[in-house]
PDB file of N, CA and C in Angstrom:
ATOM      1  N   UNK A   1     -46.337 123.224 160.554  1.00  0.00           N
ATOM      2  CA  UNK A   1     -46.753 124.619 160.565  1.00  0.00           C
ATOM      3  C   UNK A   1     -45.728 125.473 161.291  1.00  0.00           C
ATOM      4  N   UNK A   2     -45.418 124.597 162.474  1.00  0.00           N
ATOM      5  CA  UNK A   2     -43.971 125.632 163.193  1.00  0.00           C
ATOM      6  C   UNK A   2     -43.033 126.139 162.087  1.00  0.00           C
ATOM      7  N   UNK A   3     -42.692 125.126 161.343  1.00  0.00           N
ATOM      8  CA  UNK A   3     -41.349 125.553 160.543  1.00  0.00           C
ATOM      9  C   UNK A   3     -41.686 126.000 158.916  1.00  0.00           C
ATOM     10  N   UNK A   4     -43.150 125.920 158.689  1.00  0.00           N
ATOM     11  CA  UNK A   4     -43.369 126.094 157.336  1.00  0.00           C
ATOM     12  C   UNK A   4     -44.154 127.254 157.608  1.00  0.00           C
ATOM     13  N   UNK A   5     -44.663 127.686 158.570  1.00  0.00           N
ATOM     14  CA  UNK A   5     -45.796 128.597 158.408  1.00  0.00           C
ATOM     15  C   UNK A   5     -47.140 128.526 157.979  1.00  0.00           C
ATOM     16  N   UNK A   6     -47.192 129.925 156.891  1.00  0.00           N
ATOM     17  CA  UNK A   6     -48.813 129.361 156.296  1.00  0.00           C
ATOM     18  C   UNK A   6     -48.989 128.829 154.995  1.00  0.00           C
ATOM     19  N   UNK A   7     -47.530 127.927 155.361  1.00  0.00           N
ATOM     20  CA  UNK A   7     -47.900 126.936 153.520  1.00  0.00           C
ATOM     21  C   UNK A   7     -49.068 126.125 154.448  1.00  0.00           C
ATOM     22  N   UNK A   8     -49.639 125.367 152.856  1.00  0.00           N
ATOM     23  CA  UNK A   8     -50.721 124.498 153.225  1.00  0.00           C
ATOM     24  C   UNK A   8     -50.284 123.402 153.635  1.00  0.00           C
ATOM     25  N   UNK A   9     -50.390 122.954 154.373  1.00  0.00           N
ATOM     26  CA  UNK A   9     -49.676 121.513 154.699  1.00  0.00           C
ATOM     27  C   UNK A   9     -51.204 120.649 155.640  1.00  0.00           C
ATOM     28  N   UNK A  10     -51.572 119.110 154.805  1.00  0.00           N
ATOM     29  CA  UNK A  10     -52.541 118.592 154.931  1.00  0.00           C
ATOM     30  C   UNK A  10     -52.069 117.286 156.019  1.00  0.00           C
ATOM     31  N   UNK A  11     -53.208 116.591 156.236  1.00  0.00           N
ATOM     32  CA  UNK A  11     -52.691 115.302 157.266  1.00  0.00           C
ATOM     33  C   UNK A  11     -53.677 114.288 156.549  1.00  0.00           C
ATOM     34  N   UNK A  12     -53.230 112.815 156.850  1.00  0.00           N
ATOM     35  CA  UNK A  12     -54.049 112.060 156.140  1.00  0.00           C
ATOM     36  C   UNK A  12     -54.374 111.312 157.312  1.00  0.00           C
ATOM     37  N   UNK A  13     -55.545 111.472 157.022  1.00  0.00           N
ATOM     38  CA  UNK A  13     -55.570 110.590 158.323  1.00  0.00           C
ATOM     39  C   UNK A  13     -56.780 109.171 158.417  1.00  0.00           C
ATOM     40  N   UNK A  14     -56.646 108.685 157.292  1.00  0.00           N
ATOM     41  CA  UNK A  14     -57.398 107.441 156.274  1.00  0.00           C
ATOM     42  C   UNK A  14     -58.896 107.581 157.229  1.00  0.00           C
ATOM     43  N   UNK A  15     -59.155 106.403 158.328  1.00  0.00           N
ATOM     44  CA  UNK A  15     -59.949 106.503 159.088  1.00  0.00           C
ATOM     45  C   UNK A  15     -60.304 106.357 160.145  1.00  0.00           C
ATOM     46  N   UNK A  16     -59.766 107.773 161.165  1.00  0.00           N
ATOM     47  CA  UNK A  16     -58.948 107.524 162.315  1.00  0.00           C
ATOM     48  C   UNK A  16     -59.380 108.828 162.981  1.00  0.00           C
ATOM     49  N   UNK A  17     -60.112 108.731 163.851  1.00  0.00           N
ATOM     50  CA  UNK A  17     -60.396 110.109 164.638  1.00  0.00           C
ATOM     51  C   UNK A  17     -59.286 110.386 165.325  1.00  0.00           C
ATOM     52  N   UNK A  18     -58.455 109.543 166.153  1.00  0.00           N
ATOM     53  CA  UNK A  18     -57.182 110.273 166.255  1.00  0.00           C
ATOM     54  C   UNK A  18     -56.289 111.296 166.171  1.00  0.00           C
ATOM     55  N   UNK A  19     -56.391 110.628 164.174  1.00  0.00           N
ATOM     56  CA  UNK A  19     -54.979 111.538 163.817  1.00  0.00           C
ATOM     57  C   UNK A  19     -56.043 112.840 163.099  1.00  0.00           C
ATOM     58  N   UNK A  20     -57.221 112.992 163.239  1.00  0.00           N
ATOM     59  CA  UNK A  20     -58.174 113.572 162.859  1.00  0.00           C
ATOM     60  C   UNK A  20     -57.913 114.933 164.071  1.00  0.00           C
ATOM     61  N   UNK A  21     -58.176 114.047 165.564  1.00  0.00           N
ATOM     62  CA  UNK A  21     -57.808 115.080 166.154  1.00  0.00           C
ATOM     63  C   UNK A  21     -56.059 115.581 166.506  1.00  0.00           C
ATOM     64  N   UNK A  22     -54.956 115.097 166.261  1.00  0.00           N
ATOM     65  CA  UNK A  22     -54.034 115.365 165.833  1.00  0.00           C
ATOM     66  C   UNK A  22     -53.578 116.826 164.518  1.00  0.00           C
ATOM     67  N   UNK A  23     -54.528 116.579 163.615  1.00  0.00           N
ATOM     68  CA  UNK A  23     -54.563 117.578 162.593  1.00  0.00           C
ATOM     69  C   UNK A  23     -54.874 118.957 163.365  1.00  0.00           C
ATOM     70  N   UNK A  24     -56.350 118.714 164.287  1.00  0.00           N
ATOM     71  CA  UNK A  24     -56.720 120.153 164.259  1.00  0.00           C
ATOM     72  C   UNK A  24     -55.902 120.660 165.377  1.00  0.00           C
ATOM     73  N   UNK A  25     -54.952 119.866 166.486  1.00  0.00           N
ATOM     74  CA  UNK A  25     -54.585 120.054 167.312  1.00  0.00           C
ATOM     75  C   UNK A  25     -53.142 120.341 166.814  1.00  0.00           C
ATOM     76  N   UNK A  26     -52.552 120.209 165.740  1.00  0.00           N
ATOM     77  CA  UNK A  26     -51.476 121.017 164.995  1.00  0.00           C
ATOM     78  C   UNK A  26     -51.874 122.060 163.709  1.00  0.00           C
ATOM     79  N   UNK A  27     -53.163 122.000 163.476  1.00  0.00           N
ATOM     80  CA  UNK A  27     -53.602 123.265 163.074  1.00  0.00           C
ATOM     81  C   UNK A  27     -53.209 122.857 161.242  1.00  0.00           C
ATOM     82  N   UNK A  28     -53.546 121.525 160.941  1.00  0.00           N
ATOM     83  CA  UNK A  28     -53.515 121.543 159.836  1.00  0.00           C
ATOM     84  C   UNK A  28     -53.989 122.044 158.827  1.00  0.00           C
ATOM     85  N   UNK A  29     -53.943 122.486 157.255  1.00  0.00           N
ATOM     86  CA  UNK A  29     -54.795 123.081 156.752  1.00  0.00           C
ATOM     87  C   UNK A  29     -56.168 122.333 156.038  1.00  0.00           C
ATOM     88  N   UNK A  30     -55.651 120.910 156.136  1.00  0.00           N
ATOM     89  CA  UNK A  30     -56.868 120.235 155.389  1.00  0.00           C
ATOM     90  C   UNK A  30     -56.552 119.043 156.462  1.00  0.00           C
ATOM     91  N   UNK A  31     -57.774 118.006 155.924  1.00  0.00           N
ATOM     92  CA  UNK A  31     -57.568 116.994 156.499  1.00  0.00           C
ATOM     93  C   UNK A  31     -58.015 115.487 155.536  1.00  0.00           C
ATOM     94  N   UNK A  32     -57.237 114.400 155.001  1.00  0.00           N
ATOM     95  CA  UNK A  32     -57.987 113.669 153.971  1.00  0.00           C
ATOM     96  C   UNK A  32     -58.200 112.456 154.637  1.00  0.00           C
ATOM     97  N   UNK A  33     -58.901 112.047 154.283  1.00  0.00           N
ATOM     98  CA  UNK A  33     -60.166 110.499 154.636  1.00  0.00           C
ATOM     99  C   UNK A  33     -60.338 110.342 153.372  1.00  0.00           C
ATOM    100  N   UNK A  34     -60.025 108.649 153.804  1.00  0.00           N
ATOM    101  CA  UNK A  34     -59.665 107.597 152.465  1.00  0.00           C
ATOM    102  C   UNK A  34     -58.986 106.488 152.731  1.00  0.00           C
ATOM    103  N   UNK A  35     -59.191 105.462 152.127  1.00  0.00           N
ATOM    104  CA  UNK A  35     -60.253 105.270 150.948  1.00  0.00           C
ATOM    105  C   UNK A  35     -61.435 105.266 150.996  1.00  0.00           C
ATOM    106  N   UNK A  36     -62.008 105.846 150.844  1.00  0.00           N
ATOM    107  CA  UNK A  36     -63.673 105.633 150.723  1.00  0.00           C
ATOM    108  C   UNK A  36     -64.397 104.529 149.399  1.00  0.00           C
ATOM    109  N   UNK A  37     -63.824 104.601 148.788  1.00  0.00           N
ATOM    110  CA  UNK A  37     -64.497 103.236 147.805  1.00  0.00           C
ATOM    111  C   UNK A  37     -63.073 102.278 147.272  1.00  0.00           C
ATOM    112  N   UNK A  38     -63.104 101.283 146.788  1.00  0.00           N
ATOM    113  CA  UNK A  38     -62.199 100.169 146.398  1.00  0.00           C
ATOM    114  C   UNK A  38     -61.259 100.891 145.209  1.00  0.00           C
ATOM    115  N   UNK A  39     -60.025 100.913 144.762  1.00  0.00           N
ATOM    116  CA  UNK A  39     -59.070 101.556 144.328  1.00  0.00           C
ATOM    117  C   UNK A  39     -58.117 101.515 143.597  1.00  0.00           C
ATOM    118  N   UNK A  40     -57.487 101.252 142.578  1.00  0.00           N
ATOM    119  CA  UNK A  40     -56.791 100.939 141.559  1.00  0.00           C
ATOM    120  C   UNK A  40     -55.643 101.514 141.807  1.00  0.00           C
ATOM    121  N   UNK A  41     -55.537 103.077 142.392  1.00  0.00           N
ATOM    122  CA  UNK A  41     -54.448 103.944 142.547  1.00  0.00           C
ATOM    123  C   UNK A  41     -53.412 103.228 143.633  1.00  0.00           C
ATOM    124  N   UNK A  42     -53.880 103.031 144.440  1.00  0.00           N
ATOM    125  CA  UNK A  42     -52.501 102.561 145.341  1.00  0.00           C
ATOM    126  C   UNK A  42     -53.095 101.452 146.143  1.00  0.00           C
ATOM    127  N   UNK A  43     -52.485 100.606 146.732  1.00  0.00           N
ATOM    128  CA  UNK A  43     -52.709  99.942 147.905  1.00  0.00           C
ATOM    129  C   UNK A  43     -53.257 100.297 148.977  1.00  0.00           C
ATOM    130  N   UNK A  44     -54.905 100.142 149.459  1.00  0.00           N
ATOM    131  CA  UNK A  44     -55.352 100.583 150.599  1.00  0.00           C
ATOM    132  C   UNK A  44     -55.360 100.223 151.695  1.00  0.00           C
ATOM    133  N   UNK A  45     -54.392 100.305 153.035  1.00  0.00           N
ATOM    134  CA  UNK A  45     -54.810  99.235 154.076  1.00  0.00           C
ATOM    135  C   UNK A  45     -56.018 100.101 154.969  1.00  0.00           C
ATOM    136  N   UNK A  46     -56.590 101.284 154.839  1.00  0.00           N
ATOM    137  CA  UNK A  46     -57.469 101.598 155.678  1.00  0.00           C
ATOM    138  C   UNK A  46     -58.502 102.394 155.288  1.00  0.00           C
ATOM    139  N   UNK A  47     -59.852 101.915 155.159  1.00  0.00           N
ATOM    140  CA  UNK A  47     -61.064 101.890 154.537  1.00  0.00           C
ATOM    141  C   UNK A  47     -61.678 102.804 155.481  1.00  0.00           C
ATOM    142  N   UNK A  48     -62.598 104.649 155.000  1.00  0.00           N
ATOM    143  CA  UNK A  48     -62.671 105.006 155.568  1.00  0.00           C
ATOM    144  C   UNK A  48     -64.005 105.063 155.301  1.00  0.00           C
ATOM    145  N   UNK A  49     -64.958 105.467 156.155  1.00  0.00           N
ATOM    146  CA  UNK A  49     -66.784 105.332 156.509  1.00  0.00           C
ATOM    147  C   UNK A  49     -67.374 106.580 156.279  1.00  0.00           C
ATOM    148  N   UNK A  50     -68.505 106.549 155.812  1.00  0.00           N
ATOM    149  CA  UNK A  50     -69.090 107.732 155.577  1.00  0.00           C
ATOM    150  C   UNK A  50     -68.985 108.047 157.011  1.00  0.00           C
ATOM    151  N   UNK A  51     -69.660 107.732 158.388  1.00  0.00           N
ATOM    152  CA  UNK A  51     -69.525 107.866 159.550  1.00  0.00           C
ATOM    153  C   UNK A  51     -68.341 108.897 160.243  1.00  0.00           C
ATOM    154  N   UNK A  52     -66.930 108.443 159.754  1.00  0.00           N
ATOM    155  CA  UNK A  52     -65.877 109.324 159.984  1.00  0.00           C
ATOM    156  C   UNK A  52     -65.638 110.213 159.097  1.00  0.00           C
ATOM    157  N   UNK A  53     -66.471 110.663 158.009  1.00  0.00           N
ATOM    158  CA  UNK A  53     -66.556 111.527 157.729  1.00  0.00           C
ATOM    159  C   UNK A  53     -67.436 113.310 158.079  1.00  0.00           C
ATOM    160  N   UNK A  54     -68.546 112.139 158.383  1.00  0.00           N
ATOM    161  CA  UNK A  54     -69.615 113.220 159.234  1.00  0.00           C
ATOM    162  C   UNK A  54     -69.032 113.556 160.966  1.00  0.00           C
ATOM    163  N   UNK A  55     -68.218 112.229 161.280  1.00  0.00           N
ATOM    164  CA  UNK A  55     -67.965 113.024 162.674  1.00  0.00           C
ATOM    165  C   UNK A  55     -66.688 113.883 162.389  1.00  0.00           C
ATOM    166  N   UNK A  56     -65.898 114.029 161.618  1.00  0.00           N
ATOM    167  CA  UNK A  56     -64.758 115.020 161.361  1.00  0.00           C
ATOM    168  C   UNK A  56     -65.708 116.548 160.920  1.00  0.00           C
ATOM    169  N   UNK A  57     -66.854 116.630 160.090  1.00  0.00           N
ATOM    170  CA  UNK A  57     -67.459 117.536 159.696  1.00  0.00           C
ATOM    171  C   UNK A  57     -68.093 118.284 161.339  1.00  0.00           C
ATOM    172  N   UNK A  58     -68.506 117.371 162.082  1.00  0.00           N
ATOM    173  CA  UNK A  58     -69.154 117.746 163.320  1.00  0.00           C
ATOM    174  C   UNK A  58     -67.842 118.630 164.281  1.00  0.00           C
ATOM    175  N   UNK A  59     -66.575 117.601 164.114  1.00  0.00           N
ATOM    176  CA  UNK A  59     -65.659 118.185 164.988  1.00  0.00           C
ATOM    177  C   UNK A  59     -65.375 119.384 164.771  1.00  0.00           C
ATOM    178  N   UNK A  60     -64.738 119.440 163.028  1.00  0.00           N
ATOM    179  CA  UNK A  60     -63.783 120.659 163.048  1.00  0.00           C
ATOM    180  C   UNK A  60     -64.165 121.611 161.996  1.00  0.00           C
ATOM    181  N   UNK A  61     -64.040 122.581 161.713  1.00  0.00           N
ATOM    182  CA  UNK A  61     -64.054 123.537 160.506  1.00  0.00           C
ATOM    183  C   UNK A  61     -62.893 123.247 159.608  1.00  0.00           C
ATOM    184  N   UNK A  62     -61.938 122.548 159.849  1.00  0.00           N
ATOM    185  CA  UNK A  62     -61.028 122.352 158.810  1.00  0.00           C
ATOM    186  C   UNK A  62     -61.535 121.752 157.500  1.00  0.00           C
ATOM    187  N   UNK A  63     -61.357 121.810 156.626  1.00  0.00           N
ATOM    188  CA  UNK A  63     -61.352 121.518 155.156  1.00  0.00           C
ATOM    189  C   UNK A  63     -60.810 120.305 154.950  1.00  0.00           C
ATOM    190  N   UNK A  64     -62.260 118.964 154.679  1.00  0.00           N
ATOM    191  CA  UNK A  64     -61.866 117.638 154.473  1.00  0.00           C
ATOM    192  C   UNK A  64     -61.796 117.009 153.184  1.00  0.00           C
ATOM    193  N   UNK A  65     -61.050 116.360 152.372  1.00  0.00           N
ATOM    194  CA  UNK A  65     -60.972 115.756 151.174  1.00  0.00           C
ATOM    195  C   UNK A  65     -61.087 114.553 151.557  1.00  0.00           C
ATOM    196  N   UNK A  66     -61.735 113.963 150.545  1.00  0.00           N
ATOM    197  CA  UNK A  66     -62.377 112.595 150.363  1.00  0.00           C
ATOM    198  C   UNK A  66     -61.540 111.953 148.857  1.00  0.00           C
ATOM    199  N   UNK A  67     -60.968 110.904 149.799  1.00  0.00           N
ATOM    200  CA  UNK A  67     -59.938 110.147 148.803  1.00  0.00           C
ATOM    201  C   UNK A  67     -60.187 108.964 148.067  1.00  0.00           C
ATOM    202  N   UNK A  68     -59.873 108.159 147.178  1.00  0.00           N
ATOM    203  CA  UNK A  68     -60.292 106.714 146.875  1.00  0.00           C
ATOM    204  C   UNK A  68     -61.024 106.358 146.483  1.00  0.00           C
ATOM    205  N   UNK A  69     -60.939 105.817 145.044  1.00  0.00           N
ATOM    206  CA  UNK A  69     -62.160 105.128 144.143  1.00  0.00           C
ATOM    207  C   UNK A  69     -63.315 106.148 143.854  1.00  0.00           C
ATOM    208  N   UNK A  70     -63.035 107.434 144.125  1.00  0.00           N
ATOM    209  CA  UNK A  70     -64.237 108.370 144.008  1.00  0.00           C
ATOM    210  C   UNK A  70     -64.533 108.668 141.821  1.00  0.00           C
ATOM    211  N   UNK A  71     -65.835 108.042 141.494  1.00  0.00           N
ATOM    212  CA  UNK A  71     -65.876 108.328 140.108  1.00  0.00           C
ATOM    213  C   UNK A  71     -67.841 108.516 140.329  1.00  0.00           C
ATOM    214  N   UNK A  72     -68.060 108.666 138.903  1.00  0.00           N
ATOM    215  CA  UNK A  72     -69.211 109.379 138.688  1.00  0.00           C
ATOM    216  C   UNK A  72     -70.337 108.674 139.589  1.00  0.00           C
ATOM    217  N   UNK A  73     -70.350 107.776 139.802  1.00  0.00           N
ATOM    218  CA  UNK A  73     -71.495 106.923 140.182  1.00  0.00           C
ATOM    219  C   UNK A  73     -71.484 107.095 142.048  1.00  0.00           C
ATOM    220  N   UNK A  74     -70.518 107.327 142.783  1.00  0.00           N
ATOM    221  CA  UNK A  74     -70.306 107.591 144.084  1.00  0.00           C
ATOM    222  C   UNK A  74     -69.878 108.832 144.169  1.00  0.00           C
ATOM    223  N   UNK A  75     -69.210 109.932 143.735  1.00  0.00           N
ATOM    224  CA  UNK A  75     -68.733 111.403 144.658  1.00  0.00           C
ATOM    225  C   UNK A  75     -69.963 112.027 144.952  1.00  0.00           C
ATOM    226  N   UNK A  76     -71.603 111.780 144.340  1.00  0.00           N
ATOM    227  CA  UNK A  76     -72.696 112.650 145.540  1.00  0.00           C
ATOM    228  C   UNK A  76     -72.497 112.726 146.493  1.00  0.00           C
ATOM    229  N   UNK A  77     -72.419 111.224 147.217  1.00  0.00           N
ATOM    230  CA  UNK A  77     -72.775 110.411 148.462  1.00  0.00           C
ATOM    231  C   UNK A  77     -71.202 111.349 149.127  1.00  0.00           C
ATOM    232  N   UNK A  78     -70.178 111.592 148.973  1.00  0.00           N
ATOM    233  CA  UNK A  78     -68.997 112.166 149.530  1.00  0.00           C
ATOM    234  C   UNK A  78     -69.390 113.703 149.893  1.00  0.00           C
ATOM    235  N   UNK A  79     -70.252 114.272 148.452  1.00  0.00           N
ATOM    236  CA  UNK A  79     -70.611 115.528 148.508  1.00  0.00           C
ATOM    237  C   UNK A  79     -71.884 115.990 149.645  1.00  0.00           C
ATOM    238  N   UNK A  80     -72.854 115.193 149.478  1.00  0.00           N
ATOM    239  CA  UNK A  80     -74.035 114.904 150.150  1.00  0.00           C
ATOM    240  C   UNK A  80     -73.690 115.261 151.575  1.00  0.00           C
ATOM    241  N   UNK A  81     -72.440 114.052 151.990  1.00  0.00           N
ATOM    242  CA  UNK A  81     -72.127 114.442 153.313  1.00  0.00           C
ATOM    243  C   UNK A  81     -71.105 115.257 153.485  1.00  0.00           C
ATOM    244  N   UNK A  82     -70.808 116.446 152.846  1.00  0.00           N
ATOM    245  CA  UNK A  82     -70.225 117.666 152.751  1.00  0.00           C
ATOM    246  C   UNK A  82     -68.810 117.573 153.127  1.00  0.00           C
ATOM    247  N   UNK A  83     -68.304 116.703 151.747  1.00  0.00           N
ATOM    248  CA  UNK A  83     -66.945 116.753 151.675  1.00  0.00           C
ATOM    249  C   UNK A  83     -66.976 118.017 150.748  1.00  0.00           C
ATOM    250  N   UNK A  84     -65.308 118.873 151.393  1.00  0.00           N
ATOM    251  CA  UNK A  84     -65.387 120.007 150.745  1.00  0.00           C
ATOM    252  C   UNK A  84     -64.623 120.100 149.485  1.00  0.00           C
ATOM    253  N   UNK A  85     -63.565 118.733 149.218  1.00  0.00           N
ATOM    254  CA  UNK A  85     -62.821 118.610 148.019  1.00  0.00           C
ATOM    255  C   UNK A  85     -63.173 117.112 148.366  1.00  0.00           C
ATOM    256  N   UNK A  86     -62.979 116.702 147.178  1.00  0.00           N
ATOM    257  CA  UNK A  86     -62.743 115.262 146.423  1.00  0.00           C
ATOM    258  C   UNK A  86     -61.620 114.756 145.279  1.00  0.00           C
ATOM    259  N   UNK A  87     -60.658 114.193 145.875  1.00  0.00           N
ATOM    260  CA  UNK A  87     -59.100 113.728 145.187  1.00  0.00           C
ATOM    261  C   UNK A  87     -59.820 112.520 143.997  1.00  0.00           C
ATOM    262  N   UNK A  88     -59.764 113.050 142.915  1.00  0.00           N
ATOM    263  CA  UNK A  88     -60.017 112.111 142.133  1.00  0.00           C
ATOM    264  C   UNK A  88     -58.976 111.855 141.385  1.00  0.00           C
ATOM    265  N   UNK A  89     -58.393 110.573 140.745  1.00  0.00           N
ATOM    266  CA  UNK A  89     -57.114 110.530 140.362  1.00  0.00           C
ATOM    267  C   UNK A  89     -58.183 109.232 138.917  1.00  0.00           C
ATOM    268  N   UNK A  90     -57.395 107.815 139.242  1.00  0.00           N
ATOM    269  CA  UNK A  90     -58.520 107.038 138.329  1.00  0.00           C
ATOM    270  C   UNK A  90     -59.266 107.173 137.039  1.00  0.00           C
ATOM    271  N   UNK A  91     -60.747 108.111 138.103  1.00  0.00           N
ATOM    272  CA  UNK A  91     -61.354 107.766 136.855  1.00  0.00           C
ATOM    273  C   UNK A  91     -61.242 108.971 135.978  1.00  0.00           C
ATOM    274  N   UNK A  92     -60.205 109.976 136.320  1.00  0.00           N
ATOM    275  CA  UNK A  92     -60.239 111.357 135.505  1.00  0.00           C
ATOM    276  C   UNK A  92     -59.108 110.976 134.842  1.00  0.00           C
ATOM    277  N   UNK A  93     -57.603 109.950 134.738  1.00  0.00           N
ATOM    278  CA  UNK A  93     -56.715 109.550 134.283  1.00  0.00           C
ATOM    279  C   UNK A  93     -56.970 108.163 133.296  1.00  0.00           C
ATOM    280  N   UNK A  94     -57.285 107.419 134.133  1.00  0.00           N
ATOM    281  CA  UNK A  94     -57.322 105.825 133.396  1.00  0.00           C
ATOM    282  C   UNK A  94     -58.850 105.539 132.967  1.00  0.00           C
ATOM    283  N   UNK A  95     -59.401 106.746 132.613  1.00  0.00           N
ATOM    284  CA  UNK A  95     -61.432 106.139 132.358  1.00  0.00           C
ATOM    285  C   UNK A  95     -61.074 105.789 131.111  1.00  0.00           C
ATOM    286  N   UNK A  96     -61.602 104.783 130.599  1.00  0.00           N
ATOM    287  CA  UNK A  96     -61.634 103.939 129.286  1.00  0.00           C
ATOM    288  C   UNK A  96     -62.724 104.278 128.569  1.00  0.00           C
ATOM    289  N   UNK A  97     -63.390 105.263 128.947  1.00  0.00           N
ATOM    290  CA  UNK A  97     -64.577 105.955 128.386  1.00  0.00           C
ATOM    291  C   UNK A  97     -64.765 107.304 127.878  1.00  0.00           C
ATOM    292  N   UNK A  98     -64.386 107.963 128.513  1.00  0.00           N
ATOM    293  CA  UNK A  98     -63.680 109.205 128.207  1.00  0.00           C
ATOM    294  C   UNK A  98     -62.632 110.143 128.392  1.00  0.00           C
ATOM    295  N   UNK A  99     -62.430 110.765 128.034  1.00  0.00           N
ATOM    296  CA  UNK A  99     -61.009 111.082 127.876  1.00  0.00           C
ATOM    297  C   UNK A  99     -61.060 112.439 129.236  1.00  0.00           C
ATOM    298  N   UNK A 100     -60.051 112.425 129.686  1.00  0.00           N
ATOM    299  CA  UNK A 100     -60.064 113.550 131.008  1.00  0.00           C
ATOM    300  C   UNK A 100     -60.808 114.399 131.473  1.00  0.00           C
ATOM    301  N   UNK A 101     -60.994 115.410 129.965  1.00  0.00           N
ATOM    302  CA  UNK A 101     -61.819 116.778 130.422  1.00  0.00           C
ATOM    303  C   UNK A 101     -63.061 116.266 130.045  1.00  0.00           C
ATOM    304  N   UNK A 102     -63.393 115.662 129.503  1.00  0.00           N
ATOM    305  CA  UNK A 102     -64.969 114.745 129.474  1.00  0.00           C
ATOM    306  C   UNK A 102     -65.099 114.325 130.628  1.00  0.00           C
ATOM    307  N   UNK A 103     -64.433 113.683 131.396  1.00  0.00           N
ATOM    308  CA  UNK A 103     -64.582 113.167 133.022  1.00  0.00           C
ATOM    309  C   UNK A 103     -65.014 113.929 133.822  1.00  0.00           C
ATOM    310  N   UNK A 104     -64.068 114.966 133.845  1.00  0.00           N
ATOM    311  CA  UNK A 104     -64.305 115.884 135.144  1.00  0.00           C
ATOM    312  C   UNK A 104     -65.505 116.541 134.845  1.00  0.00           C
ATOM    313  N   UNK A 105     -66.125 116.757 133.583  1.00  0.00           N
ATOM    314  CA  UNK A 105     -67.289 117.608 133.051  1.00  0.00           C
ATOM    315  C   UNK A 105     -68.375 116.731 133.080  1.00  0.00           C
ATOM    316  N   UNK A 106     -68.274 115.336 133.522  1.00  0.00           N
ATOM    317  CA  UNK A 106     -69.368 114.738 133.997  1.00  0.00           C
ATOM    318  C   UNK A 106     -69.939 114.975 135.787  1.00  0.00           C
ATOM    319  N   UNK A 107     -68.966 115.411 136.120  1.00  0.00           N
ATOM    320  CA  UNK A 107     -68.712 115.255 137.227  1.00  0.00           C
ATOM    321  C   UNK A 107     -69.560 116.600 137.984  1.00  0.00           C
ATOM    322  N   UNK A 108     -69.935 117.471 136.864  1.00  0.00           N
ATOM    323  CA  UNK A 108     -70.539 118.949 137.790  1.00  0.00           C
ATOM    324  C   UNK A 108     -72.013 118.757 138.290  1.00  0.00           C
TER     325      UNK A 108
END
């Protein structure tokens, strides 16, 4: 943020109150937690809890995305506990069922 300003610039911070508080303490604009479910997209070494999701919601007003394995049958449970975006990659790319904009239009 020092050197970029008010581009958006996010922190990932899988599932780690830490770097959670790291983000708001450099004033990030978002903050993502993930993986939250099992994952095809990349290699996960750190599995994140509904738990650290609700205590990041408790901490900060920053804007949290919920990453990993998120498809029709699990993003409530992300939404429920008031994730404010959800990175879906998977099942809106590689669904063997329907084709993209059918995906995401299951998804409302």
């Amino acid at each position: 943020k020092q050197i970029l300003g008010n581009k958006i610039i996010g922190i990932s911070c899988y599932n780690s109150e830490q770097l959670i508080k790291e983000g708001i303490k450099n004033k990030a604009s978002y903050i993502a937690l993930g993986a939250f479910f099992p994952t095809k997209t990349k290699k996960v070494k750190y599995k994140a809890s509904i738990k650290i999701l609700n205590w990041a919601k408790k901490t900060t007003n920053i804007p949290i995305v919920a990453i990993g394995g998120i498809k029709f049958e699990n993003y409530k449970k992300l939404l429920l506990n008031k994730a404010n975006f959800l990175a879906i990659s998977s099942y809106v790319w590689n669904n063997k069922i329907y084709k993209p904009l059918e995906a995401i239009k299951k998804l409302k």
